[in-house]
N, C-alpha and C. Protein backbone atom coordinates (compact mmCIF):
# COMPACT_ATOMS: atom_id res chain seq x y z
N UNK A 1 -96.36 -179.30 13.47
CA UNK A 1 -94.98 -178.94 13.74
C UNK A 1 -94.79 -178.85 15.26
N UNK A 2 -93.11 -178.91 15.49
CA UNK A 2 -93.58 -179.19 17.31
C UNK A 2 -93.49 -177.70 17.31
N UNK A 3 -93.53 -177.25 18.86
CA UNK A 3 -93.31 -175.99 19.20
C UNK A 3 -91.65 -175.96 19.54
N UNK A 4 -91.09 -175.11 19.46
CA UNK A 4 -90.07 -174.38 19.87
C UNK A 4 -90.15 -173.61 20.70
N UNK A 5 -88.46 -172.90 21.71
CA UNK A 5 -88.98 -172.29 22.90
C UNK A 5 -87.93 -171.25 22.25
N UNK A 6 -88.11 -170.07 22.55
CA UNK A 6 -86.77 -168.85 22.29
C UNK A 6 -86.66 -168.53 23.69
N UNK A 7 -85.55 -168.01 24.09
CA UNK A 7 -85.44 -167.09 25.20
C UNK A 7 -85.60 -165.50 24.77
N UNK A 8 -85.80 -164.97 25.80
CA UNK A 8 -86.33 -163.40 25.80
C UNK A 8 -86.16 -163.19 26.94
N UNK A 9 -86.27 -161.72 26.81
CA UNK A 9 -85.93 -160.96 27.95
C UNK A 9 -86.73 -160.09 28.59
N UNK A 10 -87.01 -159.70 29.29
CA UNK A 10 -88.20 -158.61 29.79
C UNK A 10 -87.17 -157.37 30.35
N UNK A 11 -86.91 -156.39 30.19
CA UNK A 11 -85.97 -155.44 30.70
C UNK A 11 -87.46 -154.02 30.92
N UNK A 12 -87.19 -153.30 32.10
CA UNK A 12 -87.90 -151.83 32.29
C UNK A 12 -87.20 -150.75 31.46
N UNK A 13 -87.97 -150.28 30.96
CA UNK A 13 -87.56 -149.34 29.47
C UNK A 13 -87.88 -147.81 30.92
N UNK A 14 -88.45 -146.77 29.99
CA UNK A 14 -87.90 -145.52 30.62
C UNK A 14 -89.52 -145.35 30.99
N UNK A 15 -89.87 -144.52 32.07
CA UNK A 15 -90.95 -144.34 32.98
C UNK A 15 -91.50 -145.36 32.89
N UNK A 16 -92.89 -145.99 32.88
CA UNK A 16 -93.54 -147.22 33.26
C UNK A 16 -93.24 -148.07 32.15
N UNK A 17 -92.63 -147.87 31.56
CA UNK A 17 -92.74 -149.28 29.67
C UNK A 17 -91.66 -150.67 30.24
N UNK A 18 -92.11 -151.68 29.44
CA UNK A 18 -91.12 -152.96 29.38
C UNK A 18 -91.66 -153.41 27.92
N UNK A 19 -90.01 -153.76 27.96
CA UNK A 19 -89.59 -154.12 26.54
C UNK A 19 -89.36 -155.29 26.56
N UNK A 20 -89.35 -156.38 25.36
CA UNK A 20 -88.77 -157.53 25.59
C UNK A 20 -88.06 -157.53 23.88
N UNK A 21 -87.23 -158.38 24.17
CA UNK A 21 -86.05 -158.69 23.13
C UNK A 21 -85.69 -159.93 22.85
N UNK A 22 -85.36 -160.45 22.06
CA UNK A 22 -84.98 -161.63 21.56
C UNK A 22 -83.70 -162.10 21.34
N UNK A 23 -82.68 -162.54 21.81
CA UNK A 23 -81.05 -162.40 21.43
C UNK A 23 -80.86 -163.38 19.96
N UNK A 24 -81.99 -164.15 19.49
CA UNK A 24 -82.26 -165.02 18.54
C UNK A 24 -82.99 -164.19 17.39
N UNK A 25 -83.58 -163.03 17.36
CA UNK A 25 -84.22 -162.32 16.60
C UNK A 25 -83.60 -160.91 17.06
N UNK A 26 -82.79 -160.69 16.45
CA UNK A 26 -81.80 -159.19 16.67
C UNK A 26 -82.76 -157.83 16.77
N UNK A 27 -83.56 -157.93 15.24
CA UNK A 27 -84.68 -156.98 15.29
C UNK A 27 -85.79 -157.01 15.29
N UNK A 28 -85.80 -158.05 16.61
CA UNK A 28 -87.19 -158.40 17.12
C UNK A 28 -87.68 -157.89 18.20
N UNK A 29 -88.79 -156.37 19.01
CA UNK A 29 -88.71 -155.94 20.09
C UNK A 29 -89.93 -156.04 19.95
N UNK A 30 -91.03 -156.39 21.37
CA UNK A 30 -92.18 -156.00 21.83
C UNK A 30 -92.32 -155.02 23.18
N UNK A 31 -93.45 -153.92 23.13
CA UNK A 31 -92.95 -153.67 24.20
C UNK A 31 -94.65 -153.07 24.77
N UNK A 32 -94.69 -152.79 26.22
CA UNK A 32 -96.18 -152.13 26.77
C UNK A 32 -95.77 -151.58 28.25
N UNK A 33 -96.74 -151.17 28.44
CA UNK A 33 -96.68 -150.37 29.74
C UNK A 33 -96.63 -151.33 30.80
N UNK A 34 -97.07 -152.39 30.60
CA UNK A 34 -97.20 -153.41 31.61
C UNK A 34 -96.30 -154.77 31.51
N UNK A 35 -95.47 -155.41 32.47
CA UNK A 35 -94.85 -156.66 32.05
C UNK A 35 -96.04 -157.36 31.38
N UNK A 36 -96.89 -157.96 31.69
CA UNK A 36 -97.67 -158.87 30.98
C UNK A 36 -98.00 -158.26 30.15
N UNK A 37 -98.47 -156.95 29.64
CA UNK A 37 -98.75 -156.31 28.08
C UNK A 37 -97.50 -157.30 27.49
N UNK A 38 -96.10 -156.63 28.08
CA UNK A 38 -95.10 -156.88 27.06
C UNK A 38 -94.75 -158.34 26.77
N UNK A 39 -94.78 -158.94 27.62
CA UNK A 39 -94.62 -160.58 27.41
C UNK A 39 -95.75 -160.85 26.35
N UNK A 40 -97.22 -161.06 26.50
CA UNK A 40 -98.11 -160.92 25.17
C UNK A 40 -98.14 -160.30 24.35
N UNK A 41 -97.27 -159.57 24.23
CA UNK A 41 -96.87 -158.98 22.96
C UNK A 41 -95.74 -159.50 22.14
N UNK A 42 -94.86 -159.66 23.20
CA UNK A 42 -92.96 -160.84 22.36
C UNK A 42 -93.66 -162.29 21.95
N UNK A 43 -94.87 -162.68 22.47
CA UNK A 43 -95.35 -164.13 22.06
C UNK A 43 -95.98 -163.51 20.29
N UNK A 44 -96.98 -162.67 20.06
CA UNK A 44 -97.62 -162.56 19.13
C UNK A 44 -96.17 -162.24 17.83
N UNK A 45 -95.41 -160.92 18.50
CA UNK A 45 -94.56 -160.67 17.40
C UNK A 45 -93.24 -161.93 16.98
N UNK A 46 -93.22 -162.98 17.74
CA UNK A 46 -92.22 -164.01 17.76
C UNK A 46 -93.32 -164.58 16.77
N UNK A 47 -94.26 -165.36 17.02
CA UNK A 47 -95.50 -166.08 15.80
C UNK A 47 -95.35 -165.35 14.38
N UNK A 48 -95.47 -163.96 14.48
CA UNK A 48 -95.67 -163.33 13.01
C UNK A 48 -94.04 -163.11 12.41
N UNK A 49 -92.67 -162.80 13.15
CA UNK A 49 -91.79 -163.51 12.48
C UNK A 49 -91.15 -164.43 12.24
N UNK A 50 -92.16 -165.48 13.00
CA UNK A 50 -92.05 -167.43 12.42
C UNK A 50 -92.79 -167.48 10.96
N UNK A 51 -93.95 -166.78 11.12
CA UNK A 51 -94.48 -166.48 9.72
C UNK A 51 -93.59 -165.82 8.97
N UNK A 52 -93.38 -164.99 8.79
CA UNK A 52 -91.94 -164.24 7.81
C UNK A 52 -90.85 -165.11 7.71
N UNK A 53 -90.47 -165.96 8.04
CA UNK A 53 -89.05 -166.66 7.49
C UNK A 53 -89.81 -167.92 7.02
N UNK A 54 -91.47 -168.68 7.37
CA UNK A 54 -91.50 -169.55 6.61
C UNK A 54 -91.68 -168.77 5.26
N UNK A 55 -92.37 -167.58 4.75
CA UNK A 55 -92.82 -167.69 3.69
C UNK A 55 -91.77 -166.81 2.81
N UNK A 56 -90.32 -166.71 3.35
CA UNK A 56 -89.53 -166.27 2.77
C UNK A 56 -88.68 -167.80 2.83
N UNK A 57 -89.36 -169.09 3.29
CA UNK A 57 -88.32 -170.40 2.69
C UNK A 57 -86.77 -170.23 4.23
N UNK A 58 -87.43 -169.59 4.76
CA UNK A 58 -86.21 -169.41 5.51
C UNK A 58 -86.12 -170.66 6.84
N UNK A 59 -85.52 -171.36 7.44
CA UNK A 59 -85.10 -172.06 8.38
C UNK A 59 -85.52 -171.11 9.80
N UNK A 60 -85.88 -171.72 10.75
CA UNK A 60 -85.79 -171.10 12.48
C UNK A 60 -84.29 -170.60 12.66
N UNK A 61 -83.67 -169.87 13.39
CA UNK A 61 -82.81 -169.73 13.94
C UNK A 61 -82.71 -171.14 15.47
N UNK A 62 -81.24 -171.44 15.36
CA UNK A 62 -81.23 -172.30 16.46
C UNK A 62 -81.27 -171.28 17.65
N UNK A 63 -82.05 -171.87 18.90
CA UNK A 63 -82.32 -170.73 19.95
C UNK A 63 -81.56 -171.49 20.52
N UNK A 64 -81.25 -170.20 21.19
CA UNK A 64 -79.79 -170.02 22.24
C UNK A 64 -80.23 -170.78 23.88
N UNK A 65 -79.57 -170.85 24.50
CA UNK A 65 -79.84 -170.94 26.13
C UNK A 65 -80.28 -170.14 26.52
N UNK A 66 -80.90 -170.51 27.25
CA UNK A 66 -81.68 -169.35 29.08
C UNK A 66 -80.28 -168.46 29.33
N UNK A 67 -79.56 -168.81 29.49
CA UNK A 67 -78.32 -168.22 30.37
C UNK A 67 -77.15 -168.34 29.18
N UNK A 68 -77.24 -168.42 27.62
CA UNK A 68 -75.90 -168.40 26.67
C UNK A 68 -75.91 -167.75 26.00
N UNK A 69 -76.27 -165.88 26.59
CA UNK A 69 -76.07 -165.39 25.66
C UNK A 69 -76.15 -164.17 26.91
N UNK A 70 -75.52 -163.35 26.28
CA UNK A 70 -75.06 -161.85 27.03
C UNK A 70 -76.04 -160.91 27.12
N UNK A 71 -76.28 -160.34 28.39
CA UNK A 71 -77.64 -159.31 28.69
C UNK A 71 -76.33 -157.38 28.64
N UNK A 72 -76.55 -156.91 27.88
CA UNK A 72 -76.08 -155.60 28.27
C UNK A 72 -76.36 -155.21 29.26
N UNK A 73 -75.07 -154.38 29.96
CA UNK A 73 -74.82 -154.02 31.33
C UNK A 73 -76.08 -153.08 31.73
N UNK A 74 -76.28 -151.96 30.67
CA UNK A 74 -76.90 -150.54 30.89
C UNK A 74 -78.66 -151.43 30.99
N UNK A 75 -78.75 -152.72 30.76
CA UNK A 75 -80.24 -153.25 30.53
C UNK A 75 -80.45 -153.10 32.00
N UNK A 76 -82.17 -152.96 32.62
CA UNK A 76 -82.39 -153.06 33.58
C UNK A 76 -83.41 -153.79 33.17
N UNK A 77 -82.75 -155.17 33.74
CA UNK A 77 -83.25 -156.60 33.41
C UNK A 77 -84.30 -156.93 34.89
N UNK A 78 -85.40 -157.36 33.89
CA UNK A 78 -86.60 -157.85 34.74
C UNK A 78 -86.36 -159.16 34.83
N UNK A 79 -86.00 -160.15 33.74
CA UNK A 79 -85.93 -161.49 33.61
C UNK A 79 -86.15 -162.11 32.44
N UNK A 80 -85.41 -163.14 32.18
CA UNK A 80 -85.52 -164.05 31.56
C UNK A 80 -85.90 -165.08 31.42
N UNK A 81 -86.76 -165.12 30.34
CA UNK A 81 -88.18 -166.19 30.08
C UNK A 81 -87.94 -166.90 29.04
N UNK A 82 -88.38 -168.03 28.51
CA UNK A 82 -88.83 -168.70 27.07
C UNK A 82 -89.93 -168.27 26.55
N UNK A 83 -90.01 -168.09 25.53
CA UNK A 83 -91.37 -167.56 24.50
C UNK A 83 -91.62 -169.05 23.34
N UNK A 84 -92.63 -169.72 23.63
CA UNK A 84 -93.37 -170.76 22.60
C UNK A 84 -93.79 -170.16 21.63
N UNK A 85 -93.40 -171.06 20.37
CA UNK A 85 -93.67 -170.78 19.35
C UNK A 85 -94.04 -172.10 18.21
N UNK A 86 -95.21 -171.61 17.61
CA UNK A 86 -95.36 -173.22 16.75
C UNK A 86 -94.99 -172.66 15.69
N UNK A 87 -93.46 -173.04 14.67
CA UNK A 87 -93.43 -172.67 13.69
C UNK A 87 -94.86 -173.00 12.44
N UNK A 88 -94.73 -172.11 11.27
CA UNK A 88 -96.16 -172.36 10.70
C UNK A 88 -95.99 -173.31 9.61
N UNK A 89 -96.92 -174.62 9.45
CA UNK A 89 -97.44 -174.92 8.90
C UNK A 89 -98.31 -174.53 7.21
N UNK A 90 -97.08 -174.11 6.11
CA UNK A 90 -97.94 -173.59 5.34
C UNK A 90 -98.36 -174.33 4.06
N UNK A 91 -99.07 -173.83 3.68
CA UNK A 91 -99.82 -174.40 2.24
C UNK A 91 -98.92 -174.49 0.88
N UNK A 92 -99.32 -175.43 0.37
CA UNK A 92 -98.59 -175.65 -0.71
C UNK A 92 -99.10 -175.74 -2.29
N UNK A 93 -99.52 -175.77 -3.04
CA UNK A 93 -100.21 -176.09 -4.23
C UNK A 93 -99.27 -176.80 -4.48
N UNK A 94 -100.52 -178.10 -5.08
CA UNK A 94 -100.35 -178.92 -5.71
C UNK A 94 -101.81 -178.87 -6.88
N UNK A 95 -100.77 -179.68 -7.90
CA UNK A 95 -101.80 -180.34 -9.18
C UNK A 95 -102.00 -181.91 -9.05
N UNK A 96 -103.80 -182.14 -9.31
CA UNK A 96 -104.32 -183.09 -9.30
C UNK A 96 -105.14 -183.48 -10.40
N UNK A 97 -105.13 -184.39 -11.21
CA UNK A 97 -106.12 -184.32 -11.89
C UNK A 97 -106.77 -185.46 -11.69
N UNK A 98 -108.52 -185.21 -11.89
CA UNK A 98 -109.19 -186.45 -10.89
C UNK A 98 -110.06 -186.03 -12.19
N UNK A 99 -111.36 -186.82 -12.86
CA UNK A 99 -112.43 -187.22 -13.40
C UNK A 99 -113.28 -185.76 -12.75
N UNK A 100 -113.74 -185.34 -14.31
CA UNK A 100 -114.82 -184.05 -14.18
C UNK A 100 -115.75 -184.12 -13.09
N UNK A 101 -116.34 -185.78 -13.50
CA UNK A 101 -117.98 -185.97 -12.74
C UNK A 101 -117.06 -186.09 -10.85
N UNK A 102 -115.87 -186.08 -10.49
CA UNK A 102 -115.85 -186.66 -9.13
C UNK A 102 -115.55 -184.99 -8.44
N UNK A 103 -114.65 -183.93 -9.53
CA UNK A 103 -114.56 -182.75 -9.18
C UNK A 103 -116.12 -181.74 -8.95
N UNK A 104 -116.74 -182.70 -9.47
CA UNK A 104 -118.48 -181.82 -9.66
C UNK A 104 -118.94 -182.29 -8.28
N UNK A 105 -119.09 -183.56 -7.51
CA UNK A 105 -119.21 -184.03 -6.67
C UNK A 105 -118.93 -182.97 -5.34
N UNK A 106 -117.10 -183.60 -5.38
CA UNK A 106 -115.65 -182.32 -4.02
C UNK A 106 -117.35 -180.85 -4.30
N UNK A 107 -117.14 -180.21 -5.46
CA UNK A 107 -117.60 -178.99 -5.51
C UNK A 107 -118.99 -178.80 -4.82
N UNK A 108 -119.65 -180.05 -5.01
CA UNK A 108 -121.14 -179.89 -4.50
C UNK A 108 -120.92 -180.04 -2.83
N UNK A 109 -120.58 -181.24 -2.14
CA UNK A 109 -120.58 -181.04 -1.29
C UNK A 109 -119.59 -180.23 -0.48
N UNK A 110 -118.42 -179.83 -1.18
CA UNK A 110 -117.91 -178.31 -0.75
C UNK A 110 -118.92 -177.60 -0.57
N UNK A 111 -119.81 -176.95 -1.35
CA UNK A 111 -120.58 -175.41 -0.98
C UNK A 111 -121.76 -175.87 -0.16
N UNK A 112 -122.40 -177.42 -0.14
CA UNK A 112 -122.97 -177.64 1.02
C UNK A 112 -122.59 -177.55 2.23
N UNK A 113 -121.05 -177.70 2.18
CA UNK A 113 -120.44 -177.07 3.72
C UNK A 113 -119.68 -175.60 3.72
N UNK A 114 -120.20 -175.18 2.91
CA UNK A 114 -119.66 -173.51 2.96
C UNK A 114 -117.87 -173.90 3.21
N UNK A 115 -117.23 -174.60 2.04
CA UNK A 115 -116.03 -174.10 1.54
C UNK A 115 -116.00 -174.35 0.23
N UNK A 116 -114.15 -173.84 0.23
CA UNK A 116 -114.20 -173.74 -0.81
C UNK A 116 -113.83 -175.76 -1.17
N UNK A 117 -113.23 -175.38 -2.60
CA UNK A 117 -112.71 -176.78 -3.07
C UNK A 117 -111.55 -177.41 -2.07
N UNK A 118 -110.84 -176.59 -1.96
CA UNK A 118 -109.52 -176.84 -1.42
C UNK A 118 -109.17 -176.82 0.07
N UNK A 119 -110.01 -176.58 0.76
CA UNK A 119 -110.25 -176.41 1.92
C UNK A 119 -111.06 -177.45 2.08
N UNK A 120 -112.38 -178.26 1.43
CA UNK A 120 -113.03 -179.56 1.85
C UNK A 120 -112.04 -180.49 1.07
N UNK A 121 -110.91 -180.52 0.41
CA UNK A 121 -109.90 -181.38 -0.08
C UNK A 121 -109.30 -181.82 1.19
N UNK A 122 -108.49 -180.55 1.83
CA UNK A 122 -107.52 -180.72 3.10
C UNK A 122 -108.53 -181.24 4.16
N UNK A 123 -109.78 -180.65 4.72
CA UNK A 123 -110.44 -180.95 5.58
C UNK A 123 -110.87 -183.14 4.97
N UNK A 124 -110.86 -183.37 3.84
CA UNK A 124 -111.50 -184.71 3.55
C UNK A 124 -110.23 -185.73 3.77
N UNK A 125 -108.84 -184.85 3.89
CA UNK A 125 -107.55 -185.70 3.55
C UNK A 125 -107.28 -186.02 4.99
N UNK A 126 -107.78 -184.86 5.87
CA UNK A 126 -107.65 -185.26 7.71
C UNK A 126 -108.31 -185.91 7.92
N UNK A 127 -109.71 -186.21 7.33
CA UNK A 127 -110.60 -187.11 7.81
C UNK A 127 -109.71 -188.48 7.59
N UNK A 128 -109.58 -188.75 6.05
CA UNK A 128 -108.69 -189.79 5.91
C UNK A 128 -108.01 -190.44 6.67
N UNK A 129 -106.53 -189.20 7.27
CA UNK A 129 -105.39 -190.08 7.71
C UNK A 129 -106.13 -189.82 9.44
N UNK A 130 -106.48 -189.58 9.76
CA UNK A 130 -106.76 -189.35 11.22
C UNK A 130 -106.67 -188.34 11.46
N UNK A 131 -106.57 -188.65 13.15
CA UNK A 131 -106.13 -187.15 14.24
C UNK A 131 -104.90 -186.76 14.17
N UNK A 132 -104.12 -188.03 14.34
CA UNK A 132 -102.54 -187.72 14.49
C UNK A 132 -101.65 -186.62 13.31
N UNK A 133 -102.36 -187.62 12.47
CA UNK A 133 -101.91 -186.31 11.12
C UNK A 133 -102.17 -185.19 11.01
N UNK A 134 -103.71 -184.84 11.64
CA UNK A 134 -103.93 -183.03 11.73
C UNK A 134 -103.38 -182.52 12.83
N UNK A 135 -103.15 -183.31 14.05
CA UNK A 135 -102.07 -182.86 15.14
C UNK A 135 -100.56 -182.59 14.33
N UNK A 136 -100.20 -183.57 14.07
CA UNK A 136 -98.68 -183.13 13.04
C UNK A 136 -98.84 -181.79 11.99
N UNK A 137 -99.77 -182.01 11.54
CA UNK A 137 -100.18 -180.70 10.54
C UNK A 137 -100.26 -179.28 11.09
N UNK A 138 -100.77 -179.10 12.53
CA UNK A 138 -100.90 -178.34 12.62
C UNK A 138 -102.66 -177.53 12.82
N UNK A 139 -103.46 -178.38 12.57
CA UNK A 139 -104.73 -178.10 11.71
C UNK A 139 -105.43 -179.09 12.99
N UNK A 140 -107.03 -178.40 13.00
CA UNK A 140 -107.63 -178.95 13.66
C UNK A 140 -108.51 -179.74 13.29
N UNK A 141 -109.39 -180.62 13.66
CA UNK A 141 -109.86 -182.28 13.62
C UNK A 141 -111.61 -180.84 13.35
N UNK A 142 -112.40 -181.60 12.94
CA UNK A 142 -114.04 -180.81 13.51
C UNK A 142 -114.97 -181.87 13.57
């Protein structure tokens, strides 16, 4: 999946804290004592609610502009950044039915490589189509 960029905000919260906010994720806040705490923190919590709307079937929100969307007055704005995000890539079940003796096979040399079935399925299907496809996927090559 490609990456996407959100804008965010870095604003100084009250004695040493910064917060960051999302104008694309309403109730989305990270926050730390340190700007860079808080920026690595709006990256991780932006990833885990890309995870929550895929596995609720939900669409990205279209992200707004750097500069198209309104900062409250009372904010004491540090700046405005983009936050990357690779929406996720998730799994799907599917049904296959293949010949006992070729599933005994997948199984053997599955646990010779310490997985499971379905995991040396996906890992045998990248081998297949290439790199490009586990780059599109999401998933890495080994």
């Amino acid at each position: 999946m490609q990456p996407l960029f959100y804008p965010a905000v870095l604003e100084r919260g009250e004695g040493e804290a910064y917060a960051v906010w999302f104008p694309d994720f309403p109730d989305l806040v990270a926050g730390d004592r340190t700007q860079n705490g808080a920026m690595a923190k709006a990256e991780h919590a932006l990833a885990e609610a890309a995870e929550a709307l895929a596995l609720e079937g939900k669409a990205m929100p279209a992200a707004s502009d750097l500069d198209g969307f309104e900062v409250p007055e009372d904010c004491d704005l540090v700046v405005r950044f983009a936050v990357r995000v690779t929406p996720p890539d998730l799994s799907e079940r599917v049904n296959v039915y293949l010949p006992k003796s070729l599933i005994e096979r997948v199984d053997e040399r599955a646990a010779a490589m310490g997985m499971s079935r379905s995991s040396y399925f996906g890992w045998a299907l990248t081998q297949v189509l290439g790199p490009r496809a586990v780059a599109k996927a999401g998933m890495r090559a080994r």
